[in-house]
N, C-alpha and C. Protein backbone atom coordinates (compact mmCIF):
# COMPACT_ATOMS: atom_id res chain seq x y z
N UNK A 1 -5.12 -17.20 -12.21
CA UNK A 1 -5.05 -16.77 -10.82
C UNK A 1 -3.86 -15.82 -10.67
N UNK A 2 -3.91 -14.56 -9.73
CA UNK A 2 -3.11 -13.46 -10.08
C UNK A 2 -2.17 -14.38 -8.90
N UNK A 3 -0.53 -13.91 -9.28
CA UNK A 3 0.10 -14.11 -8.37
C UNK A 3 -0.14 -13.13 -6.87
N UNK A 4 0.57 -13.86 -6.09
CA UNK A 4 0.50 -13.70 -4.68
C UNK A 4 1.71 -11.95 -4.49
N UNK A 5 1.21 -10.61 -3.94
CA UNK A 5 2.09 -10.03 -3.72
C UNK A 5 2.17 -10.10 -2.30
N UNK A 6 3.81 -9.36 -2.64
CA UNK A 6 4.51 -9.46 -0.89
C UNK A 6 4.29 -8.34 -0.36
N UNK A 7 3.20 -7.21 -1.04
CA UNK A 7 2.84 -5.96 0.12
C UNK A 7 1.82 -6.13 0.43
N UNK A 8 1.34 -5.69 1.74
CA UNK A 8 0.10 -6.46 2.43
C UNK A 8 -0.45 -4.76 2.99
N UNK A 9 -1.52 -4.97 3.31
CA UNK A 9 -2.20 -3.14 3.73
C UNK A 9 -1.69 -3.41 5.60
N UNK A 10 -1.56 -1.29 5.04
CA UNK A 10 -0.76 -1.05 6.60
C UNK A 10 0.80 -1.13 6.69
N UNK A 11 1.23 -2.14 5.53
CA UNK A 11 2.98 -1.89 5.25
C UNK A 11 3.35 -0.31 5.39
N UNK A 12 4.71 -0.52 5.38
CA UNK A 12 5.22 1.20 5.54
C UNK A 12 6.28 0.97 3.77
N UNK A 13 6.06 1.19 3.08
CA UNK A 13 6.63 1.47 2.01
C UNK A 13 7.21 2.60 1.45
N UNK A 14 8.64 2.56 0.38
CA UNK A 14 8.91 3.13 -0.16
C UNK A 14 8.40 3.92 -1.55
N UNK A 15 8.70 4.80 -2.13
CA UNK A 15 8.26 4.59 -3.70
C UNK A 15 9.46 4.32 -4.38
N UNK A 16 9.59 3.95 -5.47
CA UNK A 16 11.27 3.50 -5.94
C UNK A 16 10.95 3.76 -7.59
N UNK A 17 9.75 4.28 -7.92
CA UNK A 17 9.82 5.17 -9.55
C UNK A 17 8.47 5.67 -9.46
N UNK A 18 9.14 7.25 -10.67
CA UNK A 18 6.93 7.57 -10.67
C UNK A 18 7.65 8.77 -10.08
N UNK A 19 6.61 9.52 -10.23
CA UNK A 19 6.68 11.21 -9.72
C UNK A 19 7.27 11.38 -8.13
N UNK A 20 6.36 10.33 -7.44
CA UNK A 20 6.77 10.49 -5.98
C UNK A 20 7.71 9.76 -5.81
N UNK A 21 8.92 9.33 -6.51
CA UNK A 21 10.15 8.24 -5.96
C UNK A 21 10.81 9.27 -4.88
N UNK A 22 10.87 7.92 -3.72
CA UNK A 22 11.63 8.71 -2.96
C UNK A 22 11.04 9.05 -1.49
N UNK A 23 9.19 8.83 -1.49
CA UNK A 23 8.63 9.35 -0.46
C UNK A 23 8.13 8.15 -0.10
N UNK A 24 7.86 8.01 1.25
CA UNK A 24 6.90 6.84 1.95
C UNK A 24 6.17 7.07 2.46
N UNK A 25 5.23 6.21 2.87
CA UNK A 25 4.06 6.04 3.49
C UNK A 25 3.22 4.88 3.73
N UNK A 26 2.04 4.89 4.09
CA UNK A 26 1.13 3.27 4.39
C UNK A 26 0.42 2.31 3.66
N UNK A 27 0.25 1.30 3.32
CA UNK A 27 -0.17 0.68 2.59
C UNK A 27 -1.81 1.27 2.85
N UNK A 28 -2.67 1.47 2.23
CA UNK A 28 -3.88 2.10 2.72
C UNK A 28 -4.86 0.62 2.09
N UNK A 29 -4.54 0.15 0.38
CA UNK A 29 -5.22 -0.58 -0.29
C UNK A 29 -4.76 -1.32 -0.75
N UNK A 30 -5.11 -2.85 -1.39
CA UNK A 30 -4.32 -3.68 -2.33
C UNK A 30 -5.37 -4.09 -3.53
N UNK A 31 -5.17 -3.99 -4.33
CA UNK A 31 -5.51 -4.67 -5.68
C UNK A 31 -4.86 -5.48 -6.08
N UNK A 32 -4.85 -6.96 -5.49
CA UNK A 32 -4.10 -7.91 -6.22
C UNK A 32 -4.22 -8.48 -7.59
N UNK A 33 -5.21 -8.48 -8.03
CA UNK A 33 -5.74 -8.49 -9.63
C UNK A 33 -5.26 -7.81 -10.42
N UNK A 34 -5.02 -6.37 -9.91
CA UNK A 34 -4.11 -5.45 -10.92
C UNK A 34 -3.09 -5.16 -10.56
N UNK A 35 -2.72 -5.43 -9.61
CA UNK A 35 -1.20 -5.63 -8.93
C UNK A 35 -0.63 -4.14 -8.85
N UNK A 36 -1.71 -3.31 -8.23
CA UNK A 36 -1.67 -2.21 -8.00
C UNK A 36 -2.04 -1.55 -5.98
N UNK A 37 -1.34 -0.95 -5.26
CA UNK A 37 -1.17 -0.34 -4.48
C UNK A 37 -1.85 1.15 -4.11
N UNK A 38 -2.51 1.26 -2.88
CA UNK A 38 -3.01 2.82 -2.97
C UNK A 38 -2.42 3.07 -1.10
N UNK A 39 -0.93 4.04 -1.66
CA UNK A 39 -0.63 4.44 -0.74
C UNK A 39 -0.45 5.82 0.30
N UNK A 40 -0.79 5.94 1.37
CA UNK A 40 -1.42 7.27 2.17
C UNK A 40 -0.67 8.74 1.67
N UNK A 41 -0.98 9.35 1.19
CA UNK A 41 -0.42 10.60 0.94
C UNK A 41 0.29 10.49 -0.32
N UNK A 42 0.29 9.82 -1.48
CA UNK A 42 1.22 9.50 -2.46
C UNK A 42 0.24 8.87 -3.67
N UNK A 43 0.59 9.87 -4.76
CA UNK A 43 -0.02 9.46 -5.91
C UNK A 43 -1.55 10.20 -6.12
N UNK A 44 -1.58 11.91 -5.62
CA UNK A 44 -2.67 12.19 -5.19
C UNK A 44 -3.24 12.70 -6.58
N UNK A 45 -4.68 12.77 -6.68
CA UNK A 45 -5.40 12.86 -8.05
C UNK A 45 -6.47 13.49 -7.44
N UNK A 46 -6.86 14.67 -8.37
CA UNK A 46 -8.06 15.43 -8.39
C UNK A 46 -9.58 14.30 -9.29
N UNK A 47 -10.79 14.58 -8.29
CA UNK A 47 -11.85 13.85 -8.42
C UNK A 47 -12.67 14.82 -8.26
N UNK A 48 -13.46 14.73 -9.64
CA UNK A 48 -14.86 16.01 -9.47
C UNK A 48 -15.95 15.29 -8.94
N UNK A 49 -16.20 15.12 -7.71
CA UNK A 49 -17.74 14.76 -6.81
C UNK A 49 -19.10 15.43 -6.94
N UNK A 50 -20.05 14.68 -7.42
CA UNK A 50 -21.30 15.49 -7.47
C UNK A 50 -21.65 15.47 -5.79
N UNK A 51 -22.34 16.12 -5.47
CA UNK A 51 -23.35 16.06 -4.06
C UNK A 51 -24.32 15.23 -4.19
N UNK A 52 -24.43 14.11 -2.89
CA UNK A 52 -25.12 12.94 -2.65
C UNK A 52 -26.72 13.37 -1.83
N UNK A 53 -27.11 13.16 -2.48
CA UNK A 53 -28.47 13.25 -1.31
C UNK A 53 -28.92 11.89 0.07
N UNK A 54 -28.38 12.47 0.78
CA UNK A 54 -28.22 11.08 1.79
C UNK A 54 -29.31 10.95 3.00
N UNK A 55 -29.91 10.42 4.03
CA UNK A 55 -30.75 10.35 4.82
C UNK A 55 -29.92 10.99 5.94
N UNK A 56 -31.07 10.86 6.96
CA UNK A 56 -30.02 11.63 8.33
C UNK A 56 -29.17 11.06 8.53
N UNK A 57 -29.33 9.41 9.06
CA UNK A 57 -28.53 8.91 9.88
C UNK A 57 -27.19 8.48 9.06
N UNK A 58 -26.99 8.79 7.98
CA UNK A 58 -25.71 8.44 7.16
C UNK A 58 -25.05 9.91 7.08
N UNK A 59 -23.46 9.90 7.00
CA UNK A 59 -22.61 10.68 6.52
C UNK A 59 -22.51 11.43 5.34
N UNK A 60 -22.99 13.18 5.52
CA UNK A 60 -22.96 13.55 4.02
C UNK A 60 -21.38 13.45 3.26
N UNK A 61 -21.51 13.00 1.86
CA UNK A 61 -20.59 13.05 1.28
C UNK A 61 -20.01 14.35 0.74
N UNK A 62 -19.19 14.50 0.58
CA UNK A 62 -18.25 15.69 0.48
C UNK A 62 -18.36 15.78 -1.00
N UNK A 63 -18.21 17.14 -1.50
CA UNK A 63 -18.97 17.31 -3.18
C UNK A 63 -17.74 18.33 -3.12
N UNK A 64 -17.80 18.13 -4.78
CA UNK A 64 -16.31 19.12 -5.22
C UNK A 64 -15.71 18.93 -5.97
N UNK A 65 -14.11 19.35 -6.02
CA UNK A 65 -13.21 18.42 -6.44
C UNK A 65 -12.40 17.94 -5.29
N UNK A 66 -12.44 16.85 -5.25
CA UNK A 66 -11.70 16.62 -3.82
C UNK A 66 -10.07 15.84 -4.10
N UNK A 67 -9.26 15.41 -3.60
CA UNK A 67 -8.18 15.07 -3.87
C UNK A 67 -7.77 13.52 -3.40
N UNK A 68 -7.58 12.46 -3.67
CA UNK A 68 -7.47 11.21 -3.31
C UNK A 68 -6.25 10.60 -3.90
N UNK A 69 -5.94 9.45 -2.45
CA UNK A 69 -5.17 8.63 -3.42
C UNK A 69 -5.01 8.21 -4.80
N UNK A 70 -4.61 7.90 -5.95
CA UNK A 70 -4.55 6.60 -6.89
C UNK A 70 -3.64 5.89 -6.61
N UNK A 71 -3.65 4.57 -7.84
CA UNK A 71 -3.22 3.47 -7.35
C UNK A 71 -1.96 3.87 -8.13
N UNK A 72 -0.48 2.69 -7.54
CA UNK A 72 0.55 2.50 -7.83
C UNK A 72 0.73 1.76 -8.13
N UNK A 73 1.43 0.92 -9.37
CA UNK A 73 1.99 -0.59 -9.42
C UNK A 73 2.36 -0.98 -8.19
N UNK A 74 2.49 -1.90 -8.00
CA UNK A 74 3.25 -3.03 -6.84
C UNK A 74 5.04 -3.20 -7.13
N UNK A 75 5.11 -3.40 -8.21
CA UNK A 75 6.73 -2.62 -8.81
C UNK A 75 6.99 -1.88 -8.43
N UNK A 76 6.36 -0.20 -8.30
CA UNK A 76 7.10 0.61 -7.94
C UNK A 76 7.21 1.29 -6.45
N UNK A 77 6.77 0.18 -5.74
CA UNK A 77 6.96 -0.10 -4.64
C UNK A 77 8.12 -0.85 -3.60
N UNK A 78 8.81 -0.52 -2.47
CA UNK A 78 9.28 -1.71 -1.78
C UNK A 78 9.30 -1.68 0.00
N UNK A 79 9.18 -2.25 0.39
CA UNK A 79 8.64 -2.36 1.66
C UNK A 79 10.12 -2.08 1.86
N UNK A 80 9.69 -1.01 3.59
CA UNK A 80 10.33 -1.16 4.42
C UNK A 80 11.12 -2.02 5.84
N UNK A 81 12.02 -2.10 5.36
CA UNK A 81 12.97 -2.99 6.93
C UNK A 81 12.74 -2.08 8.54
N UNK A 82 11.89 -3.33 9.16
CA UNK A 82 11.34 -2.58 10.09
C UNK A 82 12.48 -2.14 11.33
N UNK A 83 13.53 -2.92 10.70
CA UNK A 83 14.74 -2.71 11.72
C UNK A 83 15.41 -1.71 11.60
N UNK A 84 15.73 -0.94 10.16
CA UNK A 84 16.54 0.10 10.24
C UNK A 84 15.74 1.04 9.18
N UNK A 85 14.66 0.92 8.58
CA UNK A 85 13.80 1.70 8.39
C UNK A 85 14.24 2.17 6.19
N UNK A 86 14.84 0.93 5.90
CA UNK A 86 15.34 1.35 4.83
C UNK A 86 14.84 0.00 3.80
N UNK A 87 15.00 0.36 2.46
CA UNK A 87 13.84 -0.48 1.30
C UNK A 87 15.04 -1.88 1.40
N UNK A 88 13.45 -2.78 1.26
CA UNK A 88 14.15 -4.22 1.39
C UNK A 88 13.30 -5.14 0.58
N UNK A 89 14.14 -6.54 0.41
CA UNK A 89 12.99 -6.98 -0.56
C UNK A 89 12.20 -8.04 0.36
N UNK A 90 11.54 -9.18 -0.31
CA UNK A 90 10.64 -9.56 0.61
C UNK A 90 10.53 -11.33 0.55
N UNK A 91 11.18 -11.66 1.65
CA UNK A 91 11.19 -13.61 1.32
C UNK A 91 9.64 -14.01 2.23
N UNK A 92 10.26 -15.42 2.12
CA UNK A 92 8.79 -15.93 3.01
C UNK A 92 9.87 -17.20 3.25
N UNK A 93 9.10 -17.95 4.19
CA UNK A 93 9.68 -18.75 4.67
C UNK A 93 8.62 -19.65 5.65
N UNK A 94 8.83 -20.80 6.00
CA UNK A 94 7.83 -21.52 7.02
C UNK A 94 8.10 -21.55 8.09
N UNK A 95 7.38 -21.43 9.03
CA UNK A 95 7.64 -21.67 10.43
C UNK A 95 7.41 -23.01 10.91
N UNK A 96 8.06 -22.82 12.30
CA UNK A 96 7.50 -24.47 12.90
C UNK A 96 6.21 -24.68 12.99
N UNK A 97 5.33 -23.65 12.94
CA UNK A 97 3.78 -23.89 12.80
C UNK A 97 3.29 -24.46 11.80
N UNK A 98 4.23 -24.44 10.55
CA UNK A 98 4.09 -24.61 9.18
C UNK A 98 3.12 -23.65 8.86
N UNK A 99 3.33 -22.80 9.32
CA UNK A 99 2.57 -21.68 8.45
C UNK A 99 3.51 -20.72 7.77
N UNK A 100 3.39 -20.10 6.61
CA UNK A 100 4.61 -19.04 5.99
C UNK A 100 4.55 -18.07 6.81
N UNK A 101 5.74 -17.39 6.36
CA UNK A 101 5.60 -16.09 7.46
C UNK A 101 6.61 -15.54 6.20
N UNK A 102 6.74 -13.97 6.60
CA UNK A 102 7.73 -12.83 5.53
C UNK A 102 8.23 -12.99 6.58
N UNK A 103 9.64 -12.44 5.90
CA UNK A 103 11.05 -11.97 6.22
C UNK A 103 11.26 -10.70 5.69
N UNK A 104 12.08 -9.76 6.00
CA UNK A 104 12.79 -8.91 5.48
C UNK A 104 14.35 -9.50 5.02
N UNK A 105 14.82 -9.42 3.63
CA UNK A 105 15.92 -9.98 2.84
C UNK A 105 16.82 -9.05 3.52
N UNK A 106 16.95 -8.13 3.71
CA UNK A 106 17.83 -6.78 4.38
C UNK A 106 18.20 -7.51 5.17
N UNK A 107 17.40 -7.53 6.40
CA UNK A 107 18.50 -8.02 7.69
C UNK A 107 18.16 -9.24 8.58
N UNK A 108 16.87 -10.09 7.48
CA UNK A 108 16.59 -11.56 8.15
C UNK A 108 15.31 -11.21 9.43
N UNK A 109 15.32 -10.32 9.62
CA UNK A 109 13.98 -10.41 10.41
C UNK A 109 12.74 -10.12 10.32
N UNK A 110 11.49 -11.18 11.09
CA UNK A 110 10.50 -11.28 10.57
C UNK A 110 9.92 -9.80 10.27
N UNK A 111 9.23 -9.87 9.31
CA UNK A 111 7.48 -9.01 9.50
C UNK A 111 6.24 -8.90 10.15
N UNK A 112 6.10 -7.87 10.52
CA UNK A 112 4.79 -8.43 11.57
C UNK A 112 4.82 -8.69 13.03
């Protein structure tokens, strides 16, 4: 069973190694199995698309080479502190609901 990561989709993350260190953006995808990340504008890769033959009522697909995310380790990642907008690491903790909840280690306040 893959461990549990602490970036969840829709996070605002850093990059912290890899071509793009340095830039942020949104959690878009998670692959917890490969413990890999696909984040908005970062890590972009050329994809040669054939043309789809599709019915009316569906969306034609776009043919080409088009440009897309790939994925990132989860390593070379670290979430942002939503308080001062800078890389933090990531606790958990229980609430009185007894349900877990994240923290930001930076400055103690929740996520979410």
């Amino acid at each position: 069973m893959p461990k549990a990561m602490h970036i969840r989709r829709d996070d605002s993350v850093v990059v912290i190694a890899g071509k793009d260190k340095g830039r942020t953006g949104r959690v878009i995808r998670t692959e917890p199995r490969r413990h890999r990340v696909y984040v908005e504008g970062i890590n972009m890769v050329k994809r040669h698309q054939r043309p789809r033959s599709v019915s009316d009522t569906q969306k034609a697909q776009s043919s080409g080479i088009i440009e897309k995310e790939g994925p990132i380790d989860v390593s070379n990642v670290m979430l942002l502190d939503p308080s001062d907008n800078k890389p933090t690491r990531v606790g958990a903790r229980v609430g009185d609901d007894g349900r877990r909840h994240r923290f930001a280690k930076r400055s103690g306040k929740a996520i979410e």
